[in-house]
Protein backbone atom coordinates (compact mmCIF):
# COMPACT_ATOMS: atom_id res chain seq x y z
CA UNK A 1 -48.99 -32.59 -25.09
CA UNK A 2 -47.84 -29.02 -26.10
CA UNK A 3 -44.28 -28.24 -24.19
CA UNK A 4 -43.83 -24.36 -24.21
CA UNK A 5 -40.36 -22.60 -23.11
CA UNK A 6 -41.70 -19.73 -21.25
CA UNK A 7 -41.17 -16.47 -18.76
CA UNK A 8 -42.47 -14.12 -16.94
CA UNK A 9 -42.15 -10.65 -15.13
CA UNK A 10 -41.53 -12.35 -11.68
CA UNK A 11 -38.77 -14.96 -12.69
CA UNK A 12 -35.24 -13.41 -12.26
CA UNK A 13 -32.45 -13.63 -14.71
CA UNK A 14 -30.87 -16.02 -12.06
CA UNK A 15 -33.80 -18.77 -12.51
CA UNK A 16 -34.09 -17.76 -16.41
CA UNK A 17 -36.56 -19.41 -18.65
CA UNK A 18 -39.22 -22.16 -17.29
CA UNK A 19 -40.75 -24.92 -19.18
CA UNK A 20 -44.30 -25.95 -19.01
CA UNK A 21 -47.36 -28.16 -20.04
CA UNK A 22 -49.57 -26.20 -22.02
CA UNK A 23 -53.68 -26.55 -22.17
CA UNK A 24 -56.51 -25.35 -23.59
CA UNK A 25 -58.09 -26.31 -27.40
CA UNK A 26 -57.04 -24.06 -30.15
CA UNK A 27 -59.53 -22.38 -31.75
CA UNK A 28 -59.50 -22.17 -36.03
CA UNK A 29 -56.47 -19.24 -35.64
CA UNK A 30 -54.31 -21.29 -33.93
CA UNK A 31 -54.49 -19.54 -30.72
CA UNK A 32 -54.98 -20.37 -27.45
CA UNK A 33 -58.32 -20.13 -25.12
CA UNK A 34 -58.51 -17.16 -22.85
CA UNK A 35 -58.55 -19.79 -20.05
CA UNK A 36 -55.38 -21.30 -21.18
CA UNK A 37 -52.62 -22.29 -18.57
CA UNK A 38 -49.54 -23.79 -18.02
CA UNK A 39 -48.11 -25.89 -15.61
CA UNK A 40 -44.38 -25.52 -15.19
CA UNK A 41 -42.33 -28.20 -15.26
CA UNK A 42 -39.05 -29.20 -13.14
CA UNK A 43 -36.87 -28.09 -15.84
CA UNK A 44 -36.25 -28.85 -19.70
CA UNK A 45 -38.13 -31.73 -20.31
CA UNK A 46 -36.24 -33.42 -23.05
CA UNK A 47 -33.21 -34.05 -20.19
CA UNK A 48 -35.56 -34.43 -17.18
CA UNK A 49 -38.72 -36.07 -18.26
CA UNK A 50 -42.15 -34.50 -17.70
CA UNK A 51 -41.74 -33.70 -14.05
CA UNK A 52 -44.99 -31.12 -12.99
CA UNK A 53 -45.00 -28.59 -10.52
CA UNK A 54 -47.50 -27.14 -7.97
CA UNK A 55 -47.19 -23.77 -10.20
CA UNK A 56 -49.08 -22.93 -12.70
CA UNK A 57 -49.61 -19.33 -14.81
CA UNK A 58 -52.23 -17.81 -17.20
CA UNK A 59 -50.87 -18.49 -20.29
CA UNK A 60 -51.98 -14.60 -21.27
CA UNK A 61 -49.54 -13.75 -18.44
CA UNK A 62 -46.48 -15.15 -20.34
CA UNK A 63 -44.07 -14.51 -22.84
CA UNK A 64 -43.38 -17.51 -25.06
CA UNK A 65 -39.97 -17.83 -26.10
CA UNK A 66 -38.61 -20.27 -28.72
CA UNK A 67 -39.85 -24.10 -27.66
CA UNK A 68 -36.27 -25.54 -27.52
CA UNK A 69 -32.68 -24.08 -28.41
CA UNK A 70 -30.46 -26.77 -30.50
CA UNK A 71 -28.00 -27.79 -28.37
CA UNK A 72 -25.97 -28.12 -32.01
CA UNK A 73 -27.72 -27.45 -35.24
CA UNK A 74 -30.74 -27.14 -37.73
CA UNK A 75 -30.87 -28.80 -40.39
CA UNK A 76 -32.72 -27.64 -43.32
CA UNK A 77 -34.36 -29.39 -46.04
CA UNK A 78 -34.60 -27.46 -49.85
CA UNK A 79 -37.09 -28.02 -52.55
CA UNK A 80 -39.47 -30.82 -50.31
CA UNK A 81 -42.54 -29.72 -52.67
CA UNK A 82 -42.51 -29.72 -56.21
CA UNK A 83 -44.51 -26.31 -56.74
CA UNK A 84 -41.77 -24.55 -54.34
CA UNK A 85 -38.64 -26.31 -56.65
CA UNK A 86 -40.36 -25.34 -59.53
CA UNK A 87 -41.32 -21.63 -58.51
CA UNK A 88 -37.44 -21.54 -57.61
CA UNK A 89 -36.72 -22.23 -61.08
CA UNK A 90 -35.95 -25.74 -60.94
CA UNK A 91 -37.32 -30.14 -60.03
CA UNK A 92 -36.55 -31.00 -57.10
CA UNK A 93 -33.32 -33.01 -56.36
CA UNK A 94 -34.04 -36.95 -55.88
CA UNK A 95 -32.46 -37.06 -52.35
CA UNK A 96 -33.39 -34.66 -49.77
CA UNK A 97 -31.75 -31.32 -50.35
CA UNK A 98 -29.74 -30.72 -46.55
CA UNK A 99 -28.19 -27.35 -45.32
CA UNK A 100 -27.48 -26.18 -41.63
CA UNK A 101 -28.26 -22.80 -40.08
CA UNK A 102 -26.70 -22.23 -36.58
CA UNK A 103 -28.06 -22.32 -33.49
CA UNK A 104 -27.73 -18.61 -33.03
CA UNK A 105 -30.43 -17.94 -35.87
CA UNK A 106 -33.01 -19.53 -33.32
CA UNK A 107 -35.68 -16.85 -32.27
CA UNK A 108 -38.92 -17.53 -30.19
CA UNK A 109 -42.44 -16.07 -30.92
CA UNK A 110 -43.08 -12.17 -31.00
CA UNK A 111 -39.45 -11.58 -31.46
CA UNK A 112 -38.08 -9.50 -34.28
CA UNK A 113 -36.59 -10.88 -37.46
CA UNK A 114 -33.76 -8.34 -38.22
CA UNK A 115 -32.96 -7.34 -42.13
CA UNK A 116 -29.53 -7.34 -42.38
CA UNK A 117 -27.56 -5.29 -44.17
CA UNK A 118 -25.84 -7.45 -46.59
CA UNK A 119 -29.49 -8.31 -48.47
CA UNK A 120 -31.75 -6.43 -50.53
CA UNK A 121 -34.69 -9.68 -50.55
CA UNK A 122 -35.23 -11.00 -47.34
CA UNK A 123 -38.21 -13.55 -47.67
CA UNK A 124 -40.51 -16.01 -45.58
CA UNK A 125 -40.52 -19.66 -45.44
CA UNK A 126 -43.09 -21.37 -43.97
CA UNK A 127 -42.57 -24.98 -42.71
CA UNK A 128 -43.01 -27.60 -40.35
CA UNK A 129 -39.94 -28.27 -37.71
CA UNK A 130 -39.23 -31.83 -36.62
CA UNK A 131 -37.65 -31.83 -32.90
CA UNK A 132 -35.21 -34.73 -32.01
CA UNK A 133 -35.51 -35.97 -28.96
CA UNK A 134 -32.38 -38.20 -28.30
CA UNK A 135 -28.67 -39.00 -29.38
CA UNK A 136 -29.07 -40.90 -33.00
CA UNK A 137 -27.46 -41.68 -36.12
CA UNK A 138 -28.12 -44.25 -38.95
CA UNK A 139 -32.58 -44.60 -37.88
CA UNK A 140 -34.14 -46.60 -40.21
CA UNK A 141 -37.39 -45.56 -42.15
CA UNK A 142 -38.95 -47.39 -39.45
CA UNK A 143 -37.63 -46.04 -36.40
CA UNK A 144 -37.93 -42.95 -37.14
CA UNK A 145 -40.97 -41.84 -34.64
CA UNK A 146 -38.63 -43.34 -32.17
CA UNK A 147 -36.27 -40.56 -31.94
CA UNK A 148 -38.80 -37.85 -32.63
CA UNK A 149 -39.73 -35.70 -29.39
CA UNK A 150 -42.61 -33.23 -31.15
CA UNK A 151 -43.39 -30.77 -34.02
CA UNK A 152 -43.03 -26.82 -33.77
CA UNK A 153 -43.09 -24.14 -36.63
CA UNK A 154 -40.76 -22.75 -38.26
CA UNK A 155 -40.07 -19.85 -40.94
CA UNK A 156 -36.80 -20.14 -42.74
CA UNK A 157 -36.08 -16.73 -43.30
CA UNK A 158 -33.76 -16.49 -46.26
CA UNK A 159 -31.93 -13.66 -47.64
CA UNK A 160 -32.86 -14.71 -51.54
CA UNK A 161 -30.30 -12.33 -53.00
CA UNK A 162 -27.40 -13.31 -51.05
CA UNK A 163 -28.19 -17.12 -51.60
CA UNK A 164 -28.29 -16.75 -55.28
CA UNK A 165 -24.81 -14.74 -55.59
CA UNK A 166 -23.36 -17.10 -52.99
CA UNK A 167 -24.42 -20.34 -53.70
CA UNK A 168 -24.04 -21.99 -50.95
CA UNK A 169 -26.94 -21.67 -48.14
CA UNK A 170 -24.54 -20.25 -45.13
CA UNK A 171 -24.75 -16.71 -45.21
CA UNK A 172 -28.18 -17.06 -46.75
CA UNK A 173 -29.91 -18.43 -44.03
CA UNK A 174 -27.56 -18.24 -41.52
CA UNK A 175 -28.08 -14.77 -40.00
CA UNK A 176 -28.85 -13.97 -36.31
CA UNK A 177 -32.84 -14.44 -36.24
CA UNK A 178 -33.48 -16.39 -39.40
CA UNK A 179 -34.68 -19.27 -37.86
CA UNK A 180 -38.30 -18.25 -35.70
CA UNK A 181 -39.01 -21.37 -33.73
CA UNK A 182 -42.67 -21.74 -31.67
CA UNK A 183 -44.82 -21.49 -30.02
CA UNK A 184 -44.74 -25.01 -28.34
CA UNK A 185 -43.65 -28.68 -29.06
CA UNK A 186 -46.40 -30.96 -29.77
CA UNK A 187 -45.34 -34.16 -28.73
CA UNK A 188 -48.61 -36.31 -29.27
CA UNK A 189 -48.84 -35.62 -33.52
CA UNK A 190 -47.66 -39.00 -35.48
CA UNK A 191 -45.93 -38.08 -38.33
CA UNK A 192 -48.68 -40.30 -40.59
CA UNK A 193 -50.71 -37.15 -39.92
CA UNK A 194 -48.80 -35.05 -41.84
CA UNK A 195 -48.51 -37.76 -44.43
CA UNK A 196 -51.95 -37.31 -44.64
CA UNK A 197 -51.83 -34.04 -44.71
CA UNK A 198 -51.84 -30.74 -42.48
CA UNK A 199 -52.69 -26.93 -43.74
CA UNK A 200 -49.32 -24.94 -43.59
CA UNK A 201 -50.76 -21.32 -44.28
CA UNK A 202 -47.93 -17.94 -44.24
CA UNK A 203 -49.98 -14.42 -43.42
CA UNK A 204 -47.72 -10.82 -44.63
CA UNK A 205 -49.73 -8.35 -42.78
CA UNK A 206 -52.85 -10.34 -42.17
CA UNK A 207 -52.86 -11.62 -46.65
CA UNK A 208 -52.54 -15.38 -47.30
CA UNK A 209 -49.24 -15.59 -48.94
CA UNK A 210 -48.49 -19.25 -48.63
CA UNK A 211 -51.49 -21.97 -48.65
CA UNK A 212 -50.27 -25.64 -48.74
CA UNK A 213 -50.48 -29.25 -47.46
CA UNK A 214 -47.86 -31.18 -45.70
CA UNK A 215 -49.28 -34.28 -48.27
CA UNK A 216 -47.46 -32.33 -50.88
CA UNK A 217 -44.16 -33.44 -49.06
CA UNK A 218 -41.91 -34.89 -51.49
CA UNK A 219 -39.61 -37.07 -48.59
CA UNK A 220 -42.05 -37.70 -45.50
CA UNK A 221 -40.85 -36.82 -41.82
CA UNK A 222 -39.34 -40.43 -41.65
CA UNK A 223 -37.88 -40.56 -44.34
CA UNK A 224 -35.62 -36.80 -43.92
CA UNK A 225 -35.30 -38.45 -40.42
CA UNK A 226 -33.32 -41.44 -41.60
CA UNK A 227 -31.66 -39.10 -44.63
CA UNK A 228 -30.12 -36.73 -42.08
CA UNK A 229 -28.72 -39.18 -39.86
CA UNK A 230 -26.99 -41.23 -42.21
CA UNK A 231 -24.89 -38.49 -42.42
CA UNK A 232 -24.42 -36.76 -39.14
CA UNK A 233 -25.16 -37.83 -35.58
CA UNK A 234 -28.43 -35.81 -34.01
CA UNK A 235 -28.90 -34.43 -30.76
CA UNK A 236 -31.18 -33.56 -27.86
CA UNK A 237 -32.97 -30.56 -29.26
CA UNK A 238 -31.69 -30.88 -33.16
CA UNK A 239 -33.94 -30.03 -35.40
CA UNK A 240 -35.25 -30.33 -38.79
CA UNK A 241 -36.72 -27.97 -41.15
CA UNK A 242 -39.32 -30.21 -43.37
CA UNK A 243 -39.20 -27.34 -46.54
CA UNK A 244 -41.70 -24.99 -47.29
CA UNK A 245 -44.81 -25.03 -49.86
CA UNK A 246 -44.70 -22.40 -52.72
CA UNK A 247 -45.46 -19.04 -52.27
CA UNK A 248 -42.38 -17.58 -51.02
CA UNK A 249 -41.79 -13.93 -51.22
CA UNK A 250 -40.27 -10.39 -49.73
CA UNK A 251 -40.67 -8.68 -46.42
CA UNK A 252 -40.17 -5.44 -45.44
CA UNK A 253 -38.56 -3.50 -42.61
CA UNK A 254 -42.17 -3.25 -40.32
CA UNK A 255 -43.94 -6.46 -41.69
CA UNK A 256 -45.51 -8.98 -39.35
CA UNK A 257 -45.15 -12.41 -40.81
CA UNK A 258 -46.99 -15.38 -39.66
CA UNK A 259 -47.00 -19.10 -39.94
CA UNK A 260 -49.47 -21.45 -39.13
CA UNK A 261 -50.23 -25.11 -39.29
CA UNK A 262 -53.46 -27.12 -38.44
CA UNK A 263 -53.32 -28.26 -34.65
CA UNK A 264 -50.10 -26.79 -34.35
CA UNK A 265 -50.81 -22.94 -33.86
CA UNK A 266 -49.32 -20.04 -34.97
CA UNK A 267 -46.19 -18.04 -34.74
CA UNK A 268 -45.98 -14.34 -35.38
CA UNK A 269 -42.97 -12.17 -35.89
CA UNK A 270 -42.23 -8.66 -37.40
CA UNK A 271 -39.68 -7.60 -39.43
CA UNK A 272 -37.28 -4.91 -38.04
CA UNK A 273 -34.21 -3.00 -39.02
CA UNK A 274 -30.73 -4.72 -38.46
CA UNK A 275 -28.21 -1.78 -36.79
């Protein structure tokens, strides 16, 4: 089931965004049918269950925004496959690699990624976004799928200068828009599929710029699952940034950046001018 976080031109700011149940196959671009639709939902679904409504809208007609705002954090994971830690000038660490980027660096598809100011090498990040669904801390390996509400994509837009000279992650990846979330939740993927692997694919201006397999993972989905909350408690809406496959590089004030993975879709965003 794909759970999309939508508007429109006739909802008013007072009833603000809607959530639906979206259809339709995707076709080998990751987009949606021209006969695609959605069925809105009685509110966010992760808090109210999968309640439908006699309403229903052309999914053409909408404007997707980002599939689910963490009520507290991301968490991102560095250096997940060994081509990425080793194109970043280093192995990757033994234990997963964790950092946070607020909740305020959450975008939605179509929105702008802004350049700020501060950087001089703002680059793309591909990756595949694990959405908790419930309160948890301590899951074992095993219970992992158990506390998993669906996968989204992500890009983990990084500004690589600032990270270097700073160190730490923070300011790095921690700017207003550096976290792209979308288009929908997929709640029906087990995470053995990605084990087995799914195409993650990054397109600058319409060129292949990243090309890799989620079976290149170094720590699978259950296992970051279980890492992450054996140190911190995860939410409703949390979510977790799986790392990204080599290939990471610059955009440009202008550039449209997009990220795709098999049977997830595609999310598209352009680069614009932080003032």
């Amino acid at each position: 089931m794909r759970i999309a976080r939508f508007t429109t031109d006739s909802r008013t700011d007072d009833e603000g965004p809607a959530y639906g149940v979206v259809s339709g196959e995707l076709d080998e671009f990751g987009q949606l049918p021209d006969d695609a639709v959605i069925v809105t939902l009685a509110g966010d679904p992760l808090y109210m269950g999968i309640k439908l409504l006699e309403e229903e809208h052309k999914a053409s007609d909408v404007r997707f925004l980002a599939p689910v705002l963490p009520r507290s954090k991301v968490v991102g994971i560095g250096k997940n496959y060994a081509a990425h830690a080793a194109e970043m000038g280093g192995e990757a660490p033994a234990e997963p690699l964790m950092f946070l980027k607020p909740n305020t660096s959450v975008v939605g598809p179509d929105d702008p990624i802004f350049y700020p100011r501060q950087s001089e090498n703002v680059q793309y990040e591909g990756e595949l976004a694990v959405v908790i669904g419930r309160i948890c801390r301590d899951v074992p390996v095993e219970k992992a799928t158990d506390v998993i509400y669906g996968y989204t994509i992500a890009n983990d837009v990084t500004a690589r200068d600032l990270q270097r000279s700073d160190v730490q992650f923070t300011r790095a990846k921690g700017f207003d828009s550096f976290c792209p979330l979308g288009p929908w939740i997929e709640t029906d993927l087990d995470p053995a599929a990605f084990a087995e692997g799914k195409r993650v694919q990054t397109f600058l201006n319409g060129d292949v710029v990243q090309d890799g397999t989620t079976a290149d993972m170094i720590h699978d989905i259950p296992s970051l699952v279980a890492h992450v909350s054996s140190v911190m408690t995860l939410l409703p809406g949390d979510v977790i940034l799986t790392g990204t496959p080599e290939g990471v590089g610059p955009m440009q004030v202008d550039d449209e950046v997009e990220v795709a993975i098999e049977g997830l879709g595609a999310l598209t965003n352009t680069v614009k001018e932080r003032r």
